[in-house]
Structure formats: structure tokens, C-alpha cells
C-alpha atoms as a PDB file:
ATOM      1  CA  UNK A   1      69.792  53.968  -4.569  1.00  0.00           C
ATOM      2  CA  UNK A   2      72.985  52.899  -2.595  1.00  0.00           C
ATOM      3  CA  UNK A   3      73.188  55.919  -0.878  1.00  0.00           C
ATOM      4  CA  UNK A   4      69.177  55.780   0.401  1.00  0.00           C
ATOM      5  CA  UNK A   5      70.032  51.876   1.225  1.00  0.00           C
ATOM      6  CA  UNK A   6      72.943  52.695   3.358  1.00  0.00           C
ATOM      7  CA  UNK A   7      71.215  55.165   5.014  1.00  0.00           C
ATOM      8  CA  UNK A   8      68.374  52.802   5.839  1.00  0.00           C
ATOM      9  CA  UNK A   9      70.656  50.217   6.697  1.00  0.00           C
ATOM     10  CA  UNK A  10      72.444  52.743   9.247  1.00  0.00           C
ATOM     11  CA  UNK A  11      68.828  53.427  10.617  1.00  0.00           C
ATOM     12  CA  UNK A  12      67.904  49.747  11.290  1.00  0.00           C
ATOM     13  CA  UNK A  13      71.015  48.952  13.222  1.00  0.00           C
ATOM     14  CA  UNK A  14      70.902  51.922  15.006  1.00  0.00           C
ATOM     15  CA  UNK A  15      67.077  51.473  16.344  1.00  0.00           C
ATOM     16  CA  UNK A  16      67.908  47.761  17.122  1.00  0.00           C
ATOM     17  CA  UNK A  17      71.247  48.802  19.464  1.00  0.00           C
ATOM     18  CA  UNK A  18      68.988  51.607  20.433  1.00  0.00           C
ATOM     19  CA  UNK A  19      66.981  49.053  22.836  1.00  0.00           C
ATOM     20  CA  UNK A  20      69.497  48.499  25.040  1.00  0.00           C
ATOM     21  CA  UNK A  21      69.984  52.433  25.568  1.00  0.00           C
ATOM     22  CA  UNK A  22      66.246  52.034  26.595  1.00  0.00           C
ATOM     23  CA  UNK A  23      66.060  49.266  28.977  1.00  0.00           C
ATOM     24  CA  UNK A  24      65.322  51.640  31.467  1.00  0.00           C
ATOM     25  CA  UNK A  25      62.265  52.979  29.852  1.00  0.00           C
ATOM     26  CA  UNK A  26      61.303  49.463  29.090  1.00  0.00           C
ATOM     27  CA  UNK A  27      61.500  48.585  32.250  1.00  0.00           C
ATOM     28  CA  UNK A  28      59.176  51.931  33.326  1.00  0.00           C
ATOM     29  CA  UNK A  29      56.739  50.996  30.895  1.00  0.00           C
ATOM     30  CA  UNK A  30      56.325  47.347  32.184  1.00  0.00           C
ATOM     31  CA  UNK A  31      56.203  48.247  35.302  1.00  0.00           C
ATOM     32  CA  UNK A  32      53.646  50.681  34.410  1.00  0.00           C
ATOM     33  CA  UNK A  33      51.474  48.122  32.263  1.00  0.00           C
ATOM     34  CA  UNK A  34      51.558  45.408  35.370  1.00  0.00           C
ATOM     35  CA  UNK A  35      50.425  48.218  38.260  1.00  0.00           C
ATOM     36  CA  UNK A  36      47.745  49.503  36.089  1.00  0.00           C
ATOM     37  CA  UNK A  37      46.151  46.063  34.959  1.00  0.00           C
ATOM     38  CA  UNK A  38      45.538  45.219  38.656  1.00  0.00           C
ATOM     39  CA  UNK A  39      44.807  48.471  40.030  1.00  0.00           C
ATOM     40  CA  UNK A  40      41.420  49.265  41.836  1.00  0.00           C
ATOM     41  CA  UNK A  41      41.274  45.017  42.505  1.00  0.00           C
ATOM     42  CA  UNK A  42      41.125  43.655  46.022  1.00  0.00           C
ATOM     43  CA  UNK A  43      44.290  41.307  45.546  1.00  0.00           C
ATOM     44  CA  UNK A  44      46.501  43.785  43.899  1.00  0.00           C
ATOM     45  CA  UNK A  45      49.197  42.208  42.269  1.00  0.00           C
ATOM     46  CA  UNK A  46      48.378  39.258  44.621  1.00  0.00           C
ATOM     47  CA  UNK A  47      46.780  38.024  41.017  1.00  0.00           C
ATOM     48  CA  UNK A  48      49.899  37.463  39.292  1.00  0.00           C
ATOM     49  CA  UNK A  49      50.500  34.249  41.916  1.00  0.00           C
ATOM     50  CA  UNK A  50      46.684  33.505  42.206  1.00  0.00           C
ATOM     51  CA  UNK A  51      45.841  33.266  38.863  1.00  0.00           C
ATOM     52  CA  UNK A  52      48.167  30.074  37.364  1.00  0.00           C
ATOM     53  CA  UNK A  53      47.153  28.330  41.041  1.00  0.00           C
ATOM     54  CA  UNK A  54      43.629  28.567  40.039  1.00  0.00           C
ATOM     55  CA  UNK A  55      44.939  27.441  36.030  1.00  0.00           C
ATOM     56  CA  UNK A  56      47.117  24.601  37.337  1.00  0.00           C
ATOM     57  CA  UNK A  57      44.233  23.487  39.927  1.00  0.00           C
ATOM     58  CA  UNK A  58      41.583  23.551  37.299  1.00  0.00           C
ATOM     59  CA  UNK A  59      43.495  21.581  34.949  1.00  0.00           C
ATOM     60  CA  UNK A  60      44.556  18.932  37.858  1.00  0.00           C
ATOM     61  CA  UNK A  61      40.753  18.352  38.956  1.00  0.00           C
ATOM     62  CA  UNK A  62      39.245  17.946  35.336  1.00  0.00           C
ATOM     63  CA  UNK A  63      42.202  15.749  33.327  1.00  0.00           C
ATOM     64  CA  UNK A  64      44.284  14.315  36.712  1.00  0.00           C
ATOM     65  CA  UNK A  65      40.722  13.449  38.874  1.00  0.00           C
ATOM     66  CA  UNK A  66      37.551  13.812  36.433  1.00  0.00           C
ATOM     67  CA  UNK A  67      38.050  12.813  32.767  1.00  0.00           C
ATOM     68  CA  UNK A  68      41.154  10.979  33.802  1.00  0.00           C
ATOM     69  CA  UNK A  69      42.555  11.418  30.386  1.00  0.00           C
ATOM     70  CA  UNK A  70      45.635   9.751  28.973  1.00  0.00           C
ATOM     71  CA  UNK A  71      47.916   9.921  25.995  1.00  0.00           C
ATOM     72  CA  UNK A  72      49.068   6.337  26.196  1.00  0.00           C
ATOM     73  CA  UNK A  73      47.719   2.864  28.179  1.00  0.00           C
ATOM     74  CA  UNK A  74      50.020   3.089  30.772  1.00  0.00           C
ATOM     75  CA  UNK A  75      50.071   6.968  31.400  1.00  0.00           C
ATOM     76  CA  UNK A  76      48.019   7.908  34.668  1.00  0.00           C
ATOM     77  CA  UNK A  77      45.588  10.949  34.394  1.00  0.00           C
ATOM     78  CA  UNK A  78      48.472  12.186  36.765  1.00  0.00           C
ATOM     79  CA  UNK A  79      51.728  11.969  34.165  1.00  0.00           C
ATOM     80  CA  UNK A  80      48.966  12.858  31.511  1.00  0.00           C
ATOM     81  CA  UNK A  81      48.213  16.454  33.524  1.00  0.00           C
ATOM     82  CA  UNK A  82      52.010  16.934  33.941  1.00  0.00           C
ATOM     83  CA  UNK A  83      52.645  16.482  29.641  1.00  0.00           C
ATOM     84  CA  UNK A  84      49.358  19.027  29.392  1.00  0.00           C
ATOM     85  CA  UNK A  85      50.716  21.646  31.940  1.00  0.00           C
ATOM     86  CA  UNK A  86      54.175  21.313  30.368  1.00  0.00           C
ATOM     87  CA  UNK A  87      53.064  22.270  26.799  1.00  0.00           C
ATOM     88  CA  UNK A  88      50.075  24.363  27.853  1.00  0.00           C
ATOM     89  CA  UNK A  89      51.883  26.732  29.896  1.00  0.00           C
ATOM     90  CA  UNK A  90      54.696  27.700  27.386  1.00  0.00           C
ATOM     91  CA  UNK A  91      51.847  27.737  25.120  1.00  0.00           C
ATOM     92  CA  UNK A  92      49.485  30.377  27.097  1.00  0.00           C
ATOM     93  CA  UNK A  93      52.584  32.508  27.480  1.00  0.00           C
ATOM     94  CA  UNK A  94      53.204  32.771  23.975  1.00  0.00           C
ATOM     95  CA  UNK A  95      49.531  33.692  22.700  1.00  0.00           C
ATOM     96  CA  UNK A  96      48.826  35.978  25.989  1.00  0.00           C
ATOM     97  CA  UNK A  97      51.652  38.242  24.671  1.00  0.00           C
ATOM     98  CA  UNK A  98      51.317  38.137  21.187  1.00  0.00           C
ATOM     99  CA  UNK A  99      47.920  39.386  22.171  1.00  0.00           C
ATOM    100  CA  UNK A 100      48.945  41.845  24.490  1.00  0.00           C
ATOM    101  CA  UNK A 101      51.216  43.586  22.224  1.00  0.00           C
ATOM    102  CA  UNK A 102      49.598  43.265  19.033  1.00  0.00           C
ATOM    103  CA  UNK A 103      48.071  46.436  19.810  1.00  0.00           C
ATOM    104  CA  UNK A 104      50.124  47.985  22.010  1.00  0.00           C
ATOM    105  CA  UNK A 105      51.328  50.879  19.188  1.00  0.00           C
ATOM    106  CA  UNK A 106      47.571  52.055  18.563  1.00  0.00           C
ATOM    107  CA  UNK A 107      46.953  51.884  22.276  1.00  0.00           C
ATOM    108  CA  UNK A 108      49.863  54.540  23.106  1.00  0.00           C
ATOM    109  CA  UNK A 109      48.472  57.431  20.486  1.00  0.00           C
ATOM    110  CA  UNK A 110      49.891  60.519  23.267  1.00  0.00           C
ATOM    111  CA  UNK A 111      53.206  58.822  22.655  1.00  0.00           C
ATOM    112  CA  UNK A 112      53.361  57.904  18.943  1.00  0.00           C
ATOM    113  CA  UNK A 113      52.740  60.991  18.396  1.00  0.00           C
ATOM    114  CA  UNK A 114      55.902  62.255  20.001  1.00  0.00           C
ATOM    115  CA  UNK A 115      58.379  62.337  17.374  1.00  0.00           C
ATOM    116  CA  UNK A 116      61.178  61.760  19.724  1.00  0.00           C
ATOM    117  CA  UNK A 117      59.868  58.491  21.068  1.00  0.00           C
ATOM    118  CA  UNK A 118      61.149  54.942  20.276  1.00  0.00           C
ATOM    119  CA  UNK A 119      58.018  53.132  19.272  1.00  0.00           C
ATOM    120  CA  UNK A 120      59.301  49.886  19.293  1.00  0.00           C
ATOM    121  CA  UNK A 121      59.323  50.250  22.916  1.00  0.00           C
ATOM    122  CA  UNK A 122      56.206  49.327  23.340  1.00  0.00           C
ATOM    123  CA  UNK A 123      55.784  46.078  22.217  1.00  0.00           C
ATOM    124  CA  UNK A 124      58.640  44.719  23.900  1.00  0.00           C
ATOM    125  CA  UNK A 125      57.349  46.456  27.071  1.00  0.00           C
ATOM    126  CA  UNK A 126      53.738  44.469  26.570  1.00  0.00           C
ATOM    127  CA  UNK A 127      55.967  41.134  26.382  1.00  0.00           C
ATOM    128  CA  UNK A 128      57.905  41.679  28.837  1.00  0.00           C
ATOM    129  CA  UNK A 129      54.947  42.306  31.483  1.00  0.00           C
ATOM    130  CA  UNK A 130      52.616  39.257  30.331  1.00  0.00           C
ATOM    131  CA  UNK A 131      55.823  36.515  29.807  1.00  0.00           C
ATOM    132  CA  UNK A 132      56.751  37.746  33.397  1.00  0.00           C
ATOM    133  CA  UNK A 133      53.346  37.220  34.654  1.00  0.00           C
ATOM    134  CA  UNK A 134      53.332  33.940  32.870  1.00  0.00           C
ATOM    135  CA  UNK A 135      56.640  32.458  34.376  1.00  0.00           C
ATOM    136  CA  UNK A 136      54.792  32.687  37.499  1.00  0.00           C
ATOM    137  CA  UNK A 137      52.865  29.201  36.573  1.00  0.00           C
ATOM    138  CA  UNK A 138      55.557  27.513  34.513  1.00  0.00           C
ATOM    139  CA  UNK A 139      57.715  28.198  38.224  1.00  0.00           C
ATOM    140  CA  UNK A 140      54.859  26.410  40.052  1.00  0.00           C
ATOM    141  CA  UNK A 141      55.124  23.659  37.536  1.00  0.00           C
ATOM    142  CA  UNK A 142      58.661  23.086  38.128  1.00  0.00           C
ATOM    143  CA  UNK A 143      57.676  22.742  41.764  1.00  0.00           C
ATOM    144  CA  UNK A 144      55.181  20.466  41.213  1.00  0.00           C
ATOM    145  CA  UNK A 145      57.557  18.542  39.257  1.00  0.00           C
ATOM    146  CA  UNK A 146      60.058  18.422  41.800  1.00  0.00           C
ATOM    147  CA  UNK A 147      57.649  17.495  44.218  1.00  0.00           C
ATOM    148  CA  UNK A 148      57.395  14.338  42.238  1.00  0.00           C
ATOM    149  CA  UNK A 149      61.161  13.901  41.580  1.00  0.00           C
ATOM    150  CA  UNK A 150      60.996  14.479  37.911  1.00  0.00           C
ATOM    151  CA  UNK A 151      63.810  17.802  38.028  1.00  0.00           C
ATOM    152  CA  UNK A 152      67.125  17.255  37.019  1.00  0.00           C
ATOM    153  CA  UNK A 153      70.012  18.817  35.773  1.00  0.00           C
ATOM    154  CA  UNK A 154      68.586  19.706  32.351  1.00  0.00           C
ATOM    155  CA  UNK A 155      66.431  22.556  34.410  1.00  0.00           C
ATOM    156  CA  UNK A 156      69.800  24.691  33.553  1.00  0.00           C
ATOM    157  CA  UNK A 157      68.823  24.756  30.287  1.00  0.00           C
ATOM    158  CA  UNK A 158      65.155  26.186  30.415  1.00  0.00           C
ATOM    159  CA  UNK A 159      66.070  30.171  30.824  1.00  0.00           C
ATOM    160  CA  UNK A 160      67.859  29.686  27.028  1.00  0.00           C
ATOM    161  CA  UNK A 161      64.660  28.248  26.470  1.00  0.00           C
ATOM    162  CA  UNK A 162      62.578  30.880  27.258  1.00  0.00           C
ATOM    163  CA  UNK A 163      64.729  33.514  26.505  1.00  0.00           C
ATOM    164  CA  UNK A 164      64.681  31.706  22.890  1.00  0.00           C
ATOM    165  CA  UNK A 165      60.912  32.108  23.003  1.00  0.00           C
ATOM    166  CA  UNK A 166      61.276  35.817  24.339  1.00  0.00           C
ATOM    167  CA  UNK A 167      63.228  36.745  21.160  1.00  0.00           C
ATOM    168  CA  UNK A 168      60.713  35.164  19.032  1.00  0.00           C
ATOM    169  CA  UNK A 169      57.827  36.485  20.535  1.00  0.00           C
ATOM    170  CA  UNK A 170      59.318  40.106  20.165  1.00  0.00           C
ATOM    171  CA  UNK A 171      59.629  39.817  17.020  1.00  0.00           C
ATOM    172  CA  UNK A 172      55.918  38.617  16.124  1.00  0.00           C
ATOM    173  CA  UNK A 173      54.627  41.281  18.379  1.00  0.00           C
ATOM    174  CA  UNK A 174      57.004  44.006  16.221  1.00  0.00           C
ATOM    175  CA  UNK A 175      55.798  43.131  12.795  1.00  0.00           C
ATOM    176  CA  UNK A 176      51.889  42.888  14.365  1.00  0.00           C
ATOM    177  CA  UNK A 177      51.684  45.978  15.977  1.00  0.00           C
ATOM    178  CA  UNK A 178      53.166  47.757  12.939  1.00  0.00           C
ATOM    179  CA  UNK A 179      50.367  45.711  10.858  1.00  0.00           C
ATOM    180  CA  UNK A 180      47.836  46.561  13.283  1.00  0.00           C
ATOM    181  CA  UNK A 181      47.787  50.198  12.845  1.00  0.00           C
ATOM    182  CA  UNK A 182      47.060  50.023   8.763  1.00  0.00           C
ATOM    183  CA  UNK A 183      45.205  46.784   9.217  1.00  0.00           C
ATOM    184  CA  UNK A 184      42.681  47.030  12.117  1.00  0.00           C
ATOM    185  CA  UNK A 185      41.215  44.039  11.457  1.00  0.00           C
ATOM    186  CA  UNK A 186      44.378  42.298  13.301  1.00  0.00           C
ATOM    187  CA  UNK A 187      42.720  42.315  16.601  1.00  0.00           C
ATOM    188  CA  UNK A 188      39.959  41.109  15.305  1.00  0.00           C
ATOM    189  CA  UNK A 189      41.784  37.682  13.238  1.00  0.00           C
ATOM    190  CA  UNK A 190      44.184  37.410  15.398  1.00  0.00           C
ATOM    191  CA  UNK A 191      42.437  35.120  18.563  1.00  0.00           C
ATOM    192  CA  UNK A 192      41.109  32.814  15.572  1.00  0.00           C
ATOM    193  CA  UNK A 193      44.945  32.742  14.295  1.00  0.00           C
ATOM    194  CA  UNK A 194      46.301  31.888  17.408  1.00  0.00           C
ATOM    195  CA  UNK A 195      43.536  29.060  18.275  1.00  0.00           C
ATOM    196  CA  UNK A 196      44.043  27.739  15.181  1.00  0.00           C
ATOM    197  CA  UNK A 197      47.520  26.987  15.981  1.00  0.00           C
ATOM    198  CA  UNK A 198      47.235  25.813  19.134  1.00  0.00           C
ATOM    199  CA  UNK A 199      45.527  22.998  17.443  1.00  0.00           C
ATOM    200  CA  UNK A 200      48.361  22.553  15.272  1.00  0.00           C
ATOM    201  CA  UNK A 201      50.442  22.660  17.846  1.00  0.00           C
ATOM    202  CA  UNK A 202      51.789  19.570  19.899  1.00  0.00           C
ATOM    203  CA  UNK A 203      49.421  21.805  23.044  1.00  0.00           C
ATOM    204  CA  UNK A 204      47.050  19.147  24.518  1.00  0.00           C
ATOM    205  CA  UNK A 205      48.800  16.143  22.551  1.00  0.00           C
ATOM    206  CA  UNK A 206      52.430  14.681  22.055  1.00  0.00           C
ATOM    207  CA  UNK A 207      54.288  14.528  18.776  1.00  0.00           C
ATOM    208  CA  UNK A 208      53.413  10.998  18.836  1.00  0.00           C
ATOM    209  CA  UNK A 209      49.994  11.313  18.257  1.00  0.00           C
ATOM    210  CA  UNK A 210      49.873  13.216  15.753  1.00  0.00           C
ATOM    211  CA  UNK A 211      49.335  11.250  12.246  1.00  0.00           C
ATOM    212  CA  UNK A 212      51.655  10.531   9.891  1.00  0.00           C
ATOM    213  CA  UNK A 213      49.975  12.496   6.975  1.00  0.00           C
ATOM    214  CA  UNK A 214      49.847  15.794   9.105  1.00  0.00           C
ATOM    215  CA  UNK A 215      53.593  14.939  10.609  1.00  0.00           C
ATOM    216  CA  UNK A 216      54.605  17.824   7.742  1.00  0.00           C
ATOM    217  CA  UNK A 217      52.549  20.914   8.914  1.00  0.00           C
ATOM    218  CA  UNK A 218      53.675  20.033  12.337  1.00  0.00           C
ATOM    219  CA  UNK A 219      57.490  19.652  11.204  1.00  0.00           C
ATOM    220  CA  UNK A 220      56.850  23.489   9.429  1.00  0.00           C
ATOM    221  CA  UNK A 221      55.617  24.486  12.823  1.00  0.00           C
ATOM    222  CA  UNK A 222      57.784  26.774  15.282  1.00  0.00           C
ATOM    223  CA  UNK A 223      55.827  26.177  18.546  1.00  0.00           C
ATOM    224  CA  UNK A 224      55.911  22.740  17.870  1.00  0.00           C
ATOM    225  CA  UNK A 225      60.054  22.864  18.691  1.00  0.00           C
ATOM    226  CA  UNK A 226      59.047  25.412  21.328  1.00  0.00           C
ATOM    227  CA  UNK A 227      57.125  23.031  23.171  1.00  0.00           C
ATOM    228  CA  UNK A 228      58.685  19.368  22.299  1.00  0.00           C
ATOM    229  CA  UNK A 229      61.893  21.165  23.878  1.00  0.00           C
ATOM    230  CA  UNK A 230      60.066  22.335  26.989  1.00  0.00           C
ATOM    231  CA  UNK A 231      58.748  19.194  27.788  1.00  0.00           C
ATOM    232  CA  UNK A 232      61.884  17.436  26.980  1.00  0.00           C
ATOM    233  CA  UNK A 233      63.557  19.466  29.787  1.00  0.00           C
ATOM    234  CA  UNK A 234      60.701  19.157  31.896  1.00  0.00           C
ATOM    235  CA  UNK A 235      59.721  15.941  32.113  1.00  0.00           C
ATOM    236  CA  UNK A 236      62.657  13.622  30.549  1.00  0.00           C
ATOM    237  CA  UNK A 237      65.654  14.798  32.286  1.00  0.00           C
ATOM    238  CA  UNK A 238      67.115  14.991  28.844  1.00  0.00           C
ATOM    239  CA  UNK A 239      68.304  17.933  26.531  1.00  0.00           C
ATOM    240  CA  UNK A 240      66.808  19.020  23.767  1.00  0.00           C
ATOM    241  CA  UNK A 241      67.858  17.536  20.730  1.00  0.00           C
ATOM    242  CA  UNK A 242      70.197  19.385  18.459  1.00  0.00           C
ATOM    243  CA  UNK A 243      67.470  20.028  15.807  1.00  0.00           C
ATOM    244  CA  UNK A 244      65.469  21.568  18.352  1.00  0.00           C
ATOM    245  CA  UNK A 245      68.283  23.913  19.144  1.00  0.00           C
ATOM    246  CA  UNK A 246      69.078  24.747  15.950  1.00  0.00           C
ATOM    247  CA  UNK A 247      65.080  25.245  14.866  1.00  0.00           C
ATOM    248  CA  UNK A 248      64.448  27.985  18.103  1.00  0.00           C
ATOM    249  CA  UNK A 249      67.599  29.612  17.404  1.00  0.00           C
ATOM    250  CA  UNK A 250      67.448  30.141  13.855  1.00  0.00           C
ATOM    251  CA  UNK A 251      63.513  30.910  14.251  1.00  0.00           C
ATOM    252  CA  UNK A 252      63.528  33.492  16.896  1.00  0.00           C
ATOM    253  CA  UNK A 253      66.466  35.000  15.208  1.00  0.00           C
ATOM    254  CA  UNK A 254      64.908  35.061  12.176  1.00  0.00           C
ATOM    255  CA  UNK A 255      61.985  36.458  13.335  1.00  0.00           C
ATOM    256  CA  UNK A 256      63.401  38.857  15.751  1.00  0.00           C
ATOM    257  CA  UNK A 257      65.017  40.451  12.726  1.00  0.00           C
ATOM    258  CA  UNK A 258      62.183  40.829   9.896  1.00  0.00           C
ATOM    259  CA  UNK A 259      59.812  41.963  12.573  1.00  0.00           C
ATOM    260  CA  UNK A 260      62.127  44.971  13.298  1.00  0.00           C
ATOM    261  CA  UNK A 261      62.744  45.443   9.855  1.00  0.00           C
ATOM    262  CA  UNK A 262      59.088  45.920   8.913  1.00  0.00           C
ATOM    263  CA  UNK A 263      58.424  48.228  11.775  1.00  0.00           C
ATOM    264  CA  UNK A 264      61.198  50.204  10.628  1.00  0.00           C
ATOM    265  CA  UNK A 265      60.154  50.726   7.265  1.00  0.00           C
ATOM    266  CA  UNK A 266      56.144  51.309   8.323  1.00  0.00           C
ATOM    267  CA  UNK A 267      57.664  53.747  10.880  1.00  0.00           C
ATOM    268  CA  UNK A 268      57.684  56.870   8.547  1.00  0.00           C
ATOM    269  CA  UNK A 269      53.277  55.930   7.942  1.00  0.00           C
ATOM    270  CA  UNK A 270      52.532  55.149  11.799  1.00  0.00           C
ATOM    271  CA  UNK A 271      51.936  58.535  12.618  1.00  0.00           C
ATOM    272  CA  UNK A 272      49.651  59.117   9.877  1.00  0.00           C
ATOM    273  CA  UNK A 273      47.515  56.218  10.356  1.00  0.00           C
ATOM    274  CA  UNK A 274      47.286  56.744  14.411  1.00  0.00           C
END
């Protein structure tokens, strides 16, 4: 027993150093994934940039000019869009890669199959492309912001942020696609999951309005810190607080971890199921 746990031990460390040693096929791969999903389009890769303009403009003509919605009596519909857009974005990122890559293993059959390949390329690969695409509209945000003087120093502290978020999302998108190829069903659950945490998450409200009897599911929630800390950055000028440091690190760490762990150990059965 000690001997087979040392050995598997020895295997998971090795994998997880692995990805550096494959950064470069990561980075292939991601390129790859972007130039195909825009190929044969008249704007190209034009879409990447036109895409959140058309998101942030929507959103500023229906809550900043139509509905005029507010989360407080003296909020404008403007400062309203701004808390939206600030939790929204971070928020879109998240579930547009989680879907991306929850089926990124199944997708890639010609290379599973390839004993010699490092699987848990893949998902990271499907991350990377749709967060990168995504940082495109949280960038216009910031400008927008700073177009209204609401940037400070505290913008220093948004790349651990989403790097934070990065981790965290790997990991997810790990243990999913490993799920996904025993448990088709996944892609199937999995846009009913993810809407039903964007309601419980702080996505189109503030901490503050959430009630007090429900203030425990949203303390048990990651996003929540996620997004309390980007708008804190955002649109306070303040840091994060310490809790919310301590919640994304430990979280994405956490996370980053076990979802390596259980493609490891599903790794062996992957091949079979594909």
C-alpha cells in the first residue's frame, strides 16, 4: 500500500510541475482554440473587442437610460450600471470558461487517445482562451471607470485578483472535464448549475441586499469573495479586506489541487470511456 501511494504521489507532483514544461503547447492550443472559433466570420478576431462593446452598451442603455435601476435612493442608474458591470463581468468570465472547458477532454478524442499526451492540457488551454477573451471587457470597464475618475491605486492589485480566479477556475474545469467523460450528463446540468449560482451570487445585487436569513449560503459562497473583492478594487479605491484575501487564496488553492488530483486518478479510465 505505501509503495502504490508513493508512487501515486510521485505521479501527481510530477503531472502538476509537468505544466510548466508545457506552456508552450498550452499556448499552441489556445491559440489554436481562439483562430478557429472566429474563422470563416467577417470580423475575424475583430469579435474579441466587438463583442463586450456591444455587452457593456447593452447593459448601459437598459439599467443606466431605460429601467434606470438602483441599488440604493441615492445611487443613479449610472453608479448602479458601474456596480452591475463590475460584478457581471468577473462573473461572465468565470461561467464562459467553466463552460468552455467542461468538455474540452471529450472534444479532443484524436489526442486522448495518444498515450503520450498530457490531457490536462486541455482544459487549461480552454481557460486560458475564453478568460483572455473576457479581460477584453473588464479592460473597457476600467476605462470607463477612469473616464469617470473612480481608478486609483488599488488597480495594482486586480491581476492577483484575476490570476486568483484563474487558479480557481482551472481547477473546476480539471475535475469537470474528468467528470464529463463518465458522466455525460455534465453538459447538460451544468448551464442550470451555473445560473443557479449566479443568483446566489452577489451578480446583479450588493452584499447589502441580500437578507439576513440567506447572509449564510452567501458567506459559504466562493464567487461571492470573487466578486465583493473586484468591486472593492474597482469602484472603492480600497483593498480588499483581509478575509477576502485569505477566502480566494485558500479557495483557488484548494481547488486547484483536488481538481488535479481527481483527473489524475480518472486518468487510467479516460481512454476507455472516450
Amino acid at each position: 500500500m505505501i509503495g502504490t501511494g508513493t508512487r501515486m504521489n510521485r505521479s501527481f507532483s510530477e503531472s502538476l510541475s509537468g505544466l510548466l514544461r508545457n506552456f508552450e503547447l498550452i499556448r499552441i492550443l489556445t491559440v489554436d482554440d481562439l483562430r478557429r472559433a472566429y474563422t470563416g466570420s467577417l470580423m475575424g478576431l475583430s469579435w474579441i473587442l466587438i463583442k463586450p462593446v456591444l455587452l457593456i452598451s447593452l447593459y448601459g442603455v437598459l439599467f443606466g437610460i431605460v429601467f434606470q435601476v438602483r441599488s440604493g435612493p441615492r445611487q443613479t442608474g449610472t453608479e448602479y450600471l458601474l456596480v452591475l458591470l463590475a460584478g457581471l463581468l468577473p462573473w461572465l468570465i468565470f461561467s464562459e470558461a467553466v463552460s468552455a472547458a467542461a468538455g474540452s477532454i471529450t472534444a479532443n478524442t484524436s489526442l486522448v487517445t495518444k498515450i503520450v499526451f498530457p490531457i490536462e492540457v486541455l482544459p487549461v488551454s480552454k481557460v486560458l482562451g475564453t478568460m483572455l477573451s473576457g479581460l477584453i471587457s473588464l479592460t473597457l470597464l476600467v476605462v470607463v471607470l477612469a473616464y469617470f475618475n473612480q481608478i486609483g491605486w488599488t488597480l495594482m492589485l486586480l491581476p492577483l485578483l484575476i490570476m486568483a480566479q484563474f487558479v480557481f477556475t482551472i481547477g473546476l474545469a480539471w475535475f469537470l472535464s474528468a467528470v464529463h467523460v463518465t458522466v455525460r450528463d455534465t453538459s447538460q446540468v451544468l448551464p442550470f448549475v451555473l445560473t443557479v449560482c449566479m443568483f446566489l451570487s452577489p451578480v446583479v445585487y450588493t452584499p447589502e441586499m441580500v437578507p439576513k436569513a440567506l447572509a449564510v449560503i452567501f458567506a459559504c459562497n466562493p464567487m461571492a469573495y470573487f466578486l465583493e473583492g473586484y468591486r472593492t478594487i474597482l469602484l472603492t479605491n480600497q483593498p480588499p479586506s483581509f478575509l477576502i484575501w485569505v477566502v480566494v487564496t485558500v479557495t483557488a488553492a484548494m481547488i486547484f489541487l483536488s481538481g488535479f488530483w481527481v483527473l489524475c486518478r480518472m486518468r487510467a479510465l479516460i481512454a476507455d470511456f472516450i
